[in-house]
PDB file of N, CA and C in Angstrom:
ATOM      1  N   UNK A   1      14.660  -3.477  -0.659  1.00  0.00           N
ATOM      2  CA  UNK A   1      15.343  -4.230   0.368  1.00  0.00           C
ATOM      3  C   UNK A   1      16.829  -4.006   0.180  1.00  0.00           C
ATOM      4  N   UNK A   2      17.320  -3.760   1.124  1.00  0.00           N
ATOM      5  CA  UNK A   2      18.946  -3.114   1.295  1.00  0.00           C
ATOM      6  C   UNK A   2      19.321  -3.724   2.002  1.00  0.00           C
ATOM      7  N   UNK A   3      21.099  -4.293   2.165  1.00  0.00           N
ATOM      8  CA  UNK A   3      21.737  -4.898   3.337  1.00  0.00           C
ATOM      9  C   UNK A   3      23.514  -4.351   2.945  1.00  0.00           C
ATOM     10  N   UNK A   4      23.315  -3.760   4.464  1.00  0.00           N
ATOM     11  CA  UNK A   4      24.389  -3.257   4.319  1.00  0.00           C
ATOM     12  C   UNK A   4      25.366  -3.903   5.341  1.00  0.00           C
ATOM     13  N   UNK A   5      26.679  -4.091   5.138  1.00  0.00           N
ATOM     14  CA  UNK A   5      27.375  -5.133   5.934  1.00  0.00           C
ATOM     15  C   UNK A   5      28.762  -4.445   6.452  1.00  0.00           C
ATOM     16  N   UNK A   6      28.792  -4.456   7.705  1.00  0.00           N
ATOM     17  CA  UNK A   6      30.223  -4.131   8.642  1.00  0.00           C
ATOM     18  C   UNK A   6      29.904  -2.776   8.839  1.00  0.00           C
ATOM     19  N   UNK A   7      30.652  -3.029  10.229  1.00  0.00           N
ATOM     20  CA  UNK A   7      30.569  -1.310  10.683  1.00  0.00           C
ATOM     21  C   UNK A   7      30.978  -0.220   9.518  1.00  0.00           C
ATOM     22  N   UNK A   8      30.964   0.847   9.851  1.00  0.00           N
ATOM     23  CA  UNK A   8      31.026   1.982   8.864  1.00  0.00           C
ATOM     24  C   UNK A   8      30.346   1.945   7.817  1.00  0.00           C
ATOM     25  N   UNK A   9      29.493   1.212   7.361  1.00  0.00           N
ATOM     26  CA  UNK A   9      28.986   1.186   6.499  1.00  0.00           C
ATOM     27  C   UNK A   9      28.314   2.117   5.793  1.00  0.00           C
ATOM     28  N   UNK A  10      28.075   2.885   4.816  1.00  0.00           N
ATOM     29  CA  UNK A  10      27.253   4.073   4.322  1.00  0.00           C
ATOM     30  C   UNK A  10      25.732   3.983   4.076  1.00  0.00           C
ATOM     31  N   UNK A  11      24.809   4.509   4.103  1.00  0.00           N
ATOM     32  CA  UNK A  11      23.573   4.054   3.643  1.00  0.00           C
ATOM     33  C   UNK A  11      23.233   5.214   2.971  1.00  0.00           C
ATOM     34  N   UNK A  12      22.663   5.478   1.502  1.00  0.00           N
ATOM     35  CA  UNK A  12      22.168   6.526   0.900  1.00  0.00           C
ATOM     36  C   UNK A  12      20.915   6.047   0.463  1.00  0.00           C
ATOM     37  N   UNK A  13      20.001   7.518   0.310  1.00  0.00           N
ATOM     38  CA  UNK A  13      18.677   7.132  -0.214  1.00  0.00           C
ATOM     39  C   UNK A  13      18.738   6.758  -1.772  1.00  0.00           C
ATOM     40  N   UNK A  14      17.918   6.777  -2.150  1.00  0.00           N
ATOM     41  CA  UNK A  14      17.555   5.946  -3.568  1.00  0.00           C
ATOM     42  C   UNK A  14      18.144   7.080  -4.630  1.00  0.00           C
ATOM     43  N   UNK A  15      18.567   8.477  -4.730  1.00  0.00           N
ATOM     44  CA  UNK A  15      19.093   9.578  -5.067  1.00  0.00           C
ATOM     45  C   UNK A  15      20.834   9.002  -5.104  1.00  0.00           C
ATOM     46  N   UNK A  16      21.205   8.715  -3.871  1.00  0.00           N
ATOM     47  CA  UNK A  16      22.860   8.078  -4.065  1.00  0.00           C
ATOM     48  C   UNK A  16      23.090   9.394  -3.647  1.00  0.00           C
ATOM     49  N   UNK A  17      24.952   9.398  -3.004  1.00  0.00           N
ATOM     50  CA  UNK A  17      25.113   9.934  -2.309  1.00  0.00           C
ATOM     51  C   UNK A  17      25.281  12.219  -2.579  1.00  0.00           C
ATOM     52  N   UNK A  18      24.704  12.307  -4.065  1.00  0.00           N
ATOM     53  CA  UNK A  18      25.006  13.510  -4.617  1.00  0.00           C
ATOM     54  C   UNK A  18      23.284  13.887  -4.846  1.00  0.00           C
ATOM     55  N   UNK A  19      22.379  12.821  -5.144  1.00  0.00           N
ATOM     56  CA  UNK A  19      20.969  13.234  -5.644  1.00  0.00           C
ATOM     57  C   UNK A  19      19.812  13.065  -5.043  1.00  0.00           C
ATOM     58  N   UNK A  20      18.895  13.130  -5.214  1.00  0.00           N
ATOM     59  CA  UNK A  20      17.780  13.218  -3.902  1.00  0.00           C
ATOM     60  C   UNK A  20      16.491  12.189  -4.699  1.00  0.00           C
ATOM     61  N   UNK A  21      16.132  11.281  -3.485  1.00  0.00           N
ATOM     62  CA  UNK A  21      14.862  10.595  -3.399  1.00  0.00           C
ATOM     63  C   UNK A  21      13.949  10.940  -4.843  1.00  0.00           C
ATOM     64  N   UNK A  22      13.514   9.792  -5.430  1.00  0.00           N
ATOM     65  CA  UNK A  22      12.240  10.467  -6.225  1.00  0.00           C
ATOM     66  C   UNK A  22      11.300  10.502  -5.891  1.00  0.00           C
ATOM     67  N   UNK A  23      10.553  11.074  -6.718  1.00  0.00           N
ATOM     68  CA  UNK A  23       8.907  11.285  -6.099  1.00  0.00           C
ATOM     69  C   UNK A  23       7.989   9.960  -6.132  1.00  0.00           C
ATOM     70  N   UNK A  24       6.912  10.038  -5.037  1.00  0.00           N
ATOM     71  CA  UNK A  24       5.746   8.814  -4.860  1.00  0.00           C
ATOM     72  C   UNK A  24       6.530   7.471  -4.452  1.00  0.00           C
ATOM     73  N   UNK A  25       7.731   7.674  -3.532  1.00  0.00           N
ATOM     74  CA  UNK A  25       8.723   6.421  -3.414  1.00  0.00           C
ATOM     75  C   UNK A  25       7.977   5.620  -1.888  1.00  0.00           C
ATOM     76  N   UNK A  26       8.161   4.681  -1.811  1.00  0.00           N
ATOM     77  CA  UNK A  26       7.332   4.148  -0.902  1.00  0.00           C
ATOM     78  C   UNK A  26       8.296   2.526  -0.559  1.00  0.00           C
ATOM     79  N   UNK A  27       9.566   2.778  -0.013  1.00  0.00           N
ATOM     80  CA  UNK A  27      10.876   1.993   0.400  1.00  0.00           C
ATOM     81  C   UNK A  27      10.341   0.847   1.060  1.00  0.00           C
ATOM     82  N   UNK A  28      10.964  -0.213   2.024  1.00  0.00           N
ATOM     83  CA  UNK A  28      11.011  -0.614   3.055  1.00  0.00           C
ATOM     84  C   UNK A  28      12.671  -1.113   3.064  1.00  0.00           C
ATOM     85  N   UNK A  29      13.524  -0.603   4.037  1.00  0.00           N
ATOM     86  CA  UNK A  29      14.892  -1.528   3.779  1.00  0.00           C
ATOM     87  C   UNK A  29      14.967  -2.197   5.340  1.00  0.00           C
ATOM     88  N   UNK A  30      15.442  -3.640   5.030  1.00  0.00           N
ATOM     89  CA  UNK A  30      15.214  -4.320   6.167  1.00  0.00           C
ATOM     90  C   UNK A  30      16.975  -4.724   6.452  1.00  0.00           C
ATOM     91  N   UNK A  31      17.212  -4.178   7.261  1.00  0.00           N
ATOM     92  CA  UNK A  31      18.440  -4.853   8.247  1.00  0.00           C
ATOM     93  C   UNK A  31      18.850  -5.578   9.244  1.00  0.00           C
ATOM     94  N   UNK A  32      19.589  -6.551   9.137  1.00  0.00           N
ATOM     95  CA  UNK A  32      19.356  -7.726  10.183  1.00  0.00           C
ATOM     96  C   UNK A  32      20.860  -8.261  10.828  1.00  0.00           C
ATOM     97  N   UNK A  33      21.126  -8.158  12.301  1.00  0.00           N
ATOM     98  CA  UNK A  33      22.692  -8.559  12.801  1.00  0.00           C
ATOM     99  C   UNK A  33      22.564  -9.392  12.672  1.00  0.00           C
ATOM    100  N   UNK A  34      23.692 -10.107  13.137  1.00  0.00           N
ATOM    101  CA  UNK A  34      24.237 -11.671  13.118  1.00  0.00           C
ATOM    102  C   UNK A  34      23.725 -12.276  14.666  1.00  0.00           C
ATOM    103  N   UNK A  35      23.282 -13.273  15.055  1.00  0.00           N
ATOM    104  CA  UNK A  35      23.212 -13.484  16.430  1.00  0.00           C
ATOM    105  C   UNK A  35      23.558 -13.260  17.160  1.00  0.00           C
ATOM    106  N   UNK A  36      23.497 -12.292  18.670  1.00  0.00           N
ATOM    107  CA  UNK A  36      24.559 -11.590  19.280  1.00  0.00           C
ATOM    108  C   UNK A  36      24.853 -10.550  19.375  1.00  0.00           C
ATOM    109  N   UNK A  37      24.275  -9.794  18.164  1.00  0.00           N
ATOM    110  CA  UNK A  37      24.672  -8.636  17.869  1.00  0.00           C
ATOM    111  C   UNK A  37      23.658  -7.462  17.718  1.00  0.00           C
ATOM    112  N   UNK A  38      24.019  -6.237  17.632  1.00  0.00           N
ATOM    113  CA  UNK A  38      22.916  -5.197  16.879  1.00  0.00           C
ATOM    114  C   UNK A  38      23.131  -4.520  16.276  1.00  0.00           C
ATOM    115  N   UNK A  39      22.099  -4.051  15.258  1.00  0.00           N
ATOM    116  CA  UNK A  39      22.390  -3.068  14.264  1.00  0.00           C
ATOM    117  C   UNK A  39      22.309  -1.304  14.918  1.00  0.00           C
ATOM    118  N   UNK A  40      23.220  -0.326  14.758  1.00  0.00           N
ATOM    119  CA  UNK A  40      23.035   0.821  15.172  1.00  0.00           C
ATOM    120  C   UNK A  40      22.913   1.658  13.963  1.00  0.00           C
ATOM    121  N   UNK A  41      22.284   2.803  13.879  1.00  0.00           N
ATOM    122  CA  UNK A  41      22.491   3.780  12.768  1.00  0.00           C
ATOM    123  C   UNK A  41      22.625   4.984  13.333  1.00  0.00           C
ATOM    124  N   UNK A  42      23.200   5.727  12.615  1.00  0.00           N
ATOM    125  CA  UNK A  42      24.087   6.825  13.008  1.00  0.00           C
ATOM    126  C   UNK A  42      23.916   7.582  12.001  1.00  0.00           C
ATOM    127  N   UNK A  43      22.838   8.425  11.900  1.00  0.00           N
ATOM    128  CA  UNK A  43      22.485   9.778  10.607  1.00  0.00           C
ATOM    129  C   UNK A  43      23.896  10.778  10.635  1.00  0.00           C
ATOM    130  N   UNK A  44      24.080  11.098   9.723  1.00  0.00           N
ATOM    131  CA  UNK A  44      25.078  12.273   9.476  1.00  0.00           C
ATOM    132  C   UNK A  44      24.380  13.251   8.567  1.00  0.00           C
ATOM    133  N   UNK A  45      23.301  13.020   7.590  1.00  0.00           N
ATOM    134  CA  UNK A  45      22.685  13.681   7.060  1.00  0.00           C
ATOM    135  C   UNK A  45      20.987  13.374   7.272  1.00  0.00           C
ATOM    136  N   UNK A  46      20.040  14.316   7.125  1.00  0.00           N
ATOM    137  CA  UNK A  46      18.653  13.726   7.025  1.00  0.00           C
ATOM    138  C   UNK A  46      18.046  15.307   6.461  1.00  0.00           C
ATOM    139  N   UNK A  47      17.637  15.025   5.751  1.00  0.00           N
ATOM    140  CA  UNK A  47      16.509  16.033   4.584  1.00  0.00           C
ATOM    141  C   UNK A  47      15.564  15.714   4.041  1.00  0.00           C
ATOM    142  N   UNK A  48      14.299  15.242   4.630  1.00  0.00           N
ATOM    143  CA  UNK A  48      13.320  15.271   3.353  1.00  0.00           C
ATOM    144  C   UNK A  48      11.885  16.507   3.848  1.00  0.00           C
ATOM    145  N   UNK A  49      11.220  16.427   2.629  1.00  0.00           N
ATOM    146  CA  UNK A  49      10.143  17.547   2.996  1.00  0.00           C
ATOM    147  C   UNK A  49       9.021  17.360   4.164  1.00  0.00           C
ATOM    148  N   UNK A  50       9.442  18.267   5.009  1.00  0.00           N
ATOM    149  CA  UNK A  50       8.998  18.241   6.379  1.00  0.00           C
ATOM    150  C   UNK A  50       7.293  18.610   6.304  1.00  0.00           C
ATOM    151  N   UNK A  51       6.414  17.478   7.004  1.00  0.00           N
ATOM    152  CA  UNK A  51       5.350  17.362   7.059  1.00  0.00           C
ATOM    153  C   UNK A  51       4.350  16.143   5.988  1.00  0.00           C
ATOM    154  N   UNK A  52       5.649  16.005   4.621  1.00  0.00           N
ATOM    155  CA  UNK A  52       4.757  15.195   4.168  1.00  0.00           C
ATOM    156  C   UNK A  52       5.933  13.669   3.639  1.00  0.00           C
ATOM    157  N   UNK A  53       7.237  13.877   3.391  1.00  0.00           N
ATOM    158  CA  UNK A  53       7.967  12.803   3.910  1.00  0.00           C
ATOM    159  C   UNK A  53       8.178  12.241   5.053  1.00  0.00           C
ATOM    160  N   UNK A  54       8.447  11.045   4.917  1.00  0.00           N
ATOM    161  CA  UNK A  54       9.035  10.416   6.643  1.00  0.00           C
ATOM    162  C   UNK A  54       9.853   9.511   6.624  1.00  0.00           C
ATOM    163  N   UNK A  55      10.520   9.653   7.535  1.00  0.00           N
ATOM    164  CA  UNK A  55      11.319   7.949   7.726  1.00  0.00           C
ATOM    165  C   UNK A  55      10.561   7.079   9.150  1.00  0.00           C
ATOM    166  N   UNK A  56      10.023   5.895   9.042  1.00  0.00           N
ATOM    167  CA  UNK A  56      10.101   5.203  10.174  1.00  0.00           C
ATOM    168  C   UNK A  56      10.907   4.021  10.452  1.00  0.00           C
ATOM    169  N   UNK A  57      11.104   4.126  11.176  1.00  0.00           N
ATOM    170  CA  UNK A  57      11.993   3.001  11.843  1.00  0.00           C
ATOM    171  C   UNK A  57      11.342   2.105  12.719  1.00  0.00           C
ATOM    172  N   UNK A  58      11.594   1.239  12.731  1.00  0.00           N
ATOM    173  CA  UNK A  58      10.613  -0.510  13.561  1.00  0.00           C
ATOM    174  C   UNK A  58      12.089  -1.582  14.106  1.00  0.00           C
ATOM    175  N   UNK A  59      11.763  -1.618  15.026  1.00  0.00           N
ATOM    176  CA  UNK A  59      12.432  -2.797  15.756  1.00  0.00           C
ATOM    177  C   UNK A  59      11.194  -4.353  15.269  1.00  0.00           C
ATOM    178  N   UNK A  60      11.759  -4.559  14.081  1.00  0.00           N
ATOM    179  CA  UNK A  60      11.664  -5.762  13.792  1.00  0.00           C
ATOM    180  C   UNK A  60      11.791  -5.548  12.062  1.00  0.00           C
ATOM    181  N   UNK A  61      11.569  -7.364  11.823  1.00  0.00           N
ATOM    182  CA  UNK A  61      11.420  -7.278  10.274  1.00  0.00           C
ATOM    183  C   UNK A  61      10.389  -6.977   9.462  1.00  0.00           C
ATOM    184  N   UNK A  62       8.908  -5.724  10.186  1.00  0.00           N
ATOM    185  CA  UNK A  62       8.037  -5.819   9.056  1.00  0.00           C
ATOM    186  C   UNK A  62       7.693  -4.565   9.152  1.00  0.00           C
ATOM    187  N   UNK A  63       6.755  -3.793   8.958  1.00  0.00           N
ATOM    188  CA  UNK A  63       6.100  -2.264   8.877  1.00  0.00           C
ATOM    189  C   UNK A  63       5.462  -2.643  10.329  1.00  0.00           C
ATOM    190  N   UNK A  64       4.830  -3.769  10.725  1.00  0.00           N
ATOM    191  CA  UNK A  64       4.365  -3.943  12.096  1.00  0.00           C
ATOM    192  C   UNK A  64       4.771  -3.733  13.250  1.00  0.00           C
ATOM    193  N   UNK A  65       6.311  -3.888  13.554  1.00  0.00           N
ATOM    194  CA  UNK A  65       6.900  -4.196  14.630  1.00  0.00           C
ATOM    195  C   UNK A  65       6.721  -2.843  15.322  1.00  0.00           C
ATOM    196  N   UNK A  66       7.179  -2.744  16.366  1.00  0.00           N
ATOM    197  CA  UNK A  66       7.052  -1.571  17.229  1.00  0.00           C
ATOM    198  C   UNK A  66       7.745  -0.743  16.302  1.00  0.00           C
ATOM    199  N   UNK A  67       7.328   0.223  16.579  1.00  0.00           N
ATOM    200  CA  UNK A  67       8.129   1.839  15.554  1.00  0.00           C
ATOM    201  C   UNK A  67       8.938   2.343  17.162  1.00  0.00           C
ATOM    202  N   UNK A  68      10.365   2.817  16.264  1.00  0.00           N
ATOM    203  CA  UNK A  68      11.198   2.972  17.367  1.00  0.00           C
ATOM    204  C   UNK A  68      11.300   4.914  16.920  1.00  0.00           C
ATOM    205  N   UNK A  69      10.753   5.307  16.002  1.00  0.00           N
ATOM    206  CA  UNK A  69      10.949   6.507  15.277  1.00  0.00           C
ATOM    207  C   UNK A  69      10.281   7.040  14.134  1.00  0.00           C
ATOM    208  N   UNK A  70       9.553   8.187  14.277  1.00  0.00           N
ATOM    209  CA  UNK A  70       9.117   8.851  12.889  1.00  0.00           C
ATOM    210  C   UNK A  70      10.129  10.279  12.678  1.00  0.00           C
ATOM    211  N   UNK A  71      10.162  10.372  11.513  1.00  0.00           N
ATOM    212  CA  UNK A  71      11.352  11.487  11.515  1.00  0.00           C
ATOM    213  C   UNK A  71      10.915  12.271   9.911  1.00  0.00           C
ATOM    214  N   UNK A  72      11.025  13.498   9.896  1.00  0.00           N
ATOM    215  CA  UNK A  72      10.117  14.511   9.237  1.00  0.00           C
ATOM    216  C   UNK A  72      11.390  15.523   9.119  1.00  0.00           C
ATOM    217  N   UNK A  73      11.645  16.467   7.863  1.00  0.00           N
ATOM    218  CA  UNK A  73      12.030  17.384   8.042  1.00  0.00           C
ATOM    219  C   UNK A  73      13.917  17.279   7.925  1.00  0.00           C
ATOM    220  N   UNK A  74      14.330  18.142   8.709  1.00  0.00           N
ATOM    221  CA  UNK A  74      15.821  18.307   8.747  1.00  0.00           C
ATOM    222  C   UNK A  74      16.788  18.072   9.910  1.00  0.00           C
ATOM    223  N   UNK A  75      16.206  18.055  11.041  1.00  0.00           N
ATOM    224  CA  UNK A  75      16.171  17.786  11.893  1.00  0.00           C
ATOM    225  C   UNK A  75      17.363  16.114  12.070  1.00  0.00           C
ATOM    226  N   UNK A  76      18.724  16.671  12.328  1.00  0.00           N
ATOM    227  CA  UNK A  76      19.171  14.941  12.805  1.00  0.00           C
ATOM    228  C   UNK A  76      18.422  13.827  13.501  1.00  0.00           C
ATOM    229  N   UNK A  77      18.010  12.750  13.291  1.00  0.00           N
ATOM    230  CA  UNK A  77      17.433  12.002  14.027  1.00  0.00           C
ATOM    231  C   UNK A  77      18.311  11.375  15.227  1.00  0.00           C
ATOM    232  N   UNK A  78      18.030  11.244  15.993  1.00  0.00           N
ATOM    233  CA  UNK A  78      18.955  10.536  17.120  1.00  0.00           C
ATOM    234  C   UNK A  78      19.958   9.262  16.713  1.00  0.00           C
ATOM    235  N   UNK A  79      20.800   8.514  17.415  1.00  0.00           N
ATOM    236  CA  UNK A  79      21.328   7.573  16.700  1.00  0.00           C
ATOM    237  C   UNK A  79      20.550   6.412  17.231  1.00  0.00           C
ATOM    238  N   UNK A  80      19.976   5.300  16.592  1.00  0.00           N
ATOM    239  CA  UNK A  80      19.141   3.987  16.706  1.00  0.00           C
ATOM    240  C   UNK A  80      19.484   2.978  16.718  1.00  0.00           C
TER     241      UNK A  80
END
Protein backbone atom coordinates (compact mmCIF):
# COMPACT_ATOMS: atom_id res chain seq x y z
CA UNK A 1 0.00 0.00 0.00
CA UNK A 2 1.52 3.33 -1.30
CA UNK A 3 0.28 7.00 -1.01
CA UNK A 4 1.65 9.37 -2.79
CA UNK A 5 0.74 13.09 -2.16
CA UNK A 6 0.62 16.41 -4.49
CA UNK A 7 0.92 16.81 -7.95
CA UNK A 8 4.26 15.80 -9.43
CA UNK A 9 4.60 13.28 -7.44
CA UNK A 10 7.02 10.26 -8.48
CA UNK A 11 5.91 6.70 -8.21
CA UNK A 12 8.63 3.86 -8.55
CA UNK A 13 8.26 0.16 -8.50
CA UNK A 14 9.47 -1.79 -5.57
CA UNK A 15 13.24 -1.79 -7.47
CA UNK A 16 13.30 2.32 -6.73
CA UNK A 17 14.08 4.56 -9.17
CA UNK A 18 17.68 2.79 -10.60
CA UNK A 19 16.52 -1.16 -9.93
CA UNK A 20 13.91 -3.40 -11.12
CA UNK A 21 10.82 -5.24 -9.47
CA UNK A 22 11.61 -8.60 -7.76
CA UNK A 23 10.56 -11.75 -8.62
CA UNK A 24 6.93 -13.58 -7.55
CA UNK A 25 5.84 -9.82 -6.41
CA UNK A 26 2.19 -9.63 -6.20
CA UNK A 27 1.57 -5.46 -5.14
CA UNK A 28 -1.71 -3.77 -4.68
CA UNK A 29 -1.07 0.21 -4.24
CA UNK A 30 -4.19 2.02 -3.47
CA UNK A 31 -4.57 5.81 -4.17
CA UNK A 32 -7.17 8.00 -3.04
CA UNK A 33 -8.05 12.16 -3.83
CA UNK A 34 -9.37 14.39 -1.49
CA UNK A 35 -13.17 15.09 -2.12
CA UNK A 36 -13.53 16.91 -5.30
CA UNK A 37 -10.81 15.81 -6.77
CA UNK A 38 -8.93 13.07 -8.97
CA UNK A 39 -6.11 11.15 -9.08
CA UNK A 40 -4.27 11.16 -12.69
CA UNK A 41 -1.14 9.11 -13.59
CA UNK A 42 1.09 9.93 -16.08
CA UNK A 43 3.76 6.93 -17.03
CA UNK A 44 7.08 8.28 -18.20
CA UNK A 45 8.55 4.91 -17.95
CA UNK A 46 6.87 1.25 -18.14
CA UNK A 47 8.98 -2.11 -18.57
CA UNK A 48 8.04 -5.26 -17.35
CA UNK A 49 8.21 -8.78 -19.07
CA UNK A 50 5.73 -8.74 -21.73
CA UNK A 51 3.19 -11.58 -21.60
CA UNK A 52 3.75 -12.67 -18.15
CA UNK A 53 3.96 -9.31 -15.96
CA UNK A 54 1.14 -6.80 -15.69
CA UNK A 55 -0.03 -3.77 -14.30
CA UNK A 56 -3.83 -3.34 -13.67
CA UNK A 57 -5.44 -0.52 -12.86
CA UNK A 58 -9.23 -0.32 -11.18
CA UNK A 59 -11.28 2.65 -10.63
CA UNK A 60 -11.90 1.93 -7.12
CA UNK A 61 -10.39 0.78 -3.79
CA UNK A 62 -10.16 -3.06 -4.34
CA UNK A 63 -8.86 -5.69 -7.13
CA UNK A 64 -12.82 -5.70 -7.84
CA UNK A 65 -13.66 -2.43 -9.07
CA UNK A 66 -13.94 -1.95 -12.73
CA UNK A 67 -10.37 -2.38 -14.36
CA UNK A 68 -9.69 0.78 -16.23
CA UNK A 69 -6.33 -1.02 -17.77
CA UNK A 70 -4.11 -4.09 -18.25
CA UNK A 71 -0.69 -3.18 -19.41
CA UNK A 72 2.09 -5.83 -20.47
CA UNK A 73 5.38 -5.20 -21.93
CA UNK A 74 7.03 -1.74 -22.93
CA UNK A 75 4.67 -0.16 -24.42
CA UNK A 76 3.71 3.54 -22.60
CA UNK A 77 0.44 3.10 -21.09
CA UNK A 78 -1.91 5.94 -21.74
CA UNK A 79 -2.27 8.61 -19.04
CA UNK A 80 -5.24 7.47 -16.30
Amino acid sequence: HARAQGCGTTVYDTGGAAGQYGNNQNLTWTYCAPAGQVVTITFTAFNVEAGFDYLSVHNGATNAAPELGLFTGTALPPSI
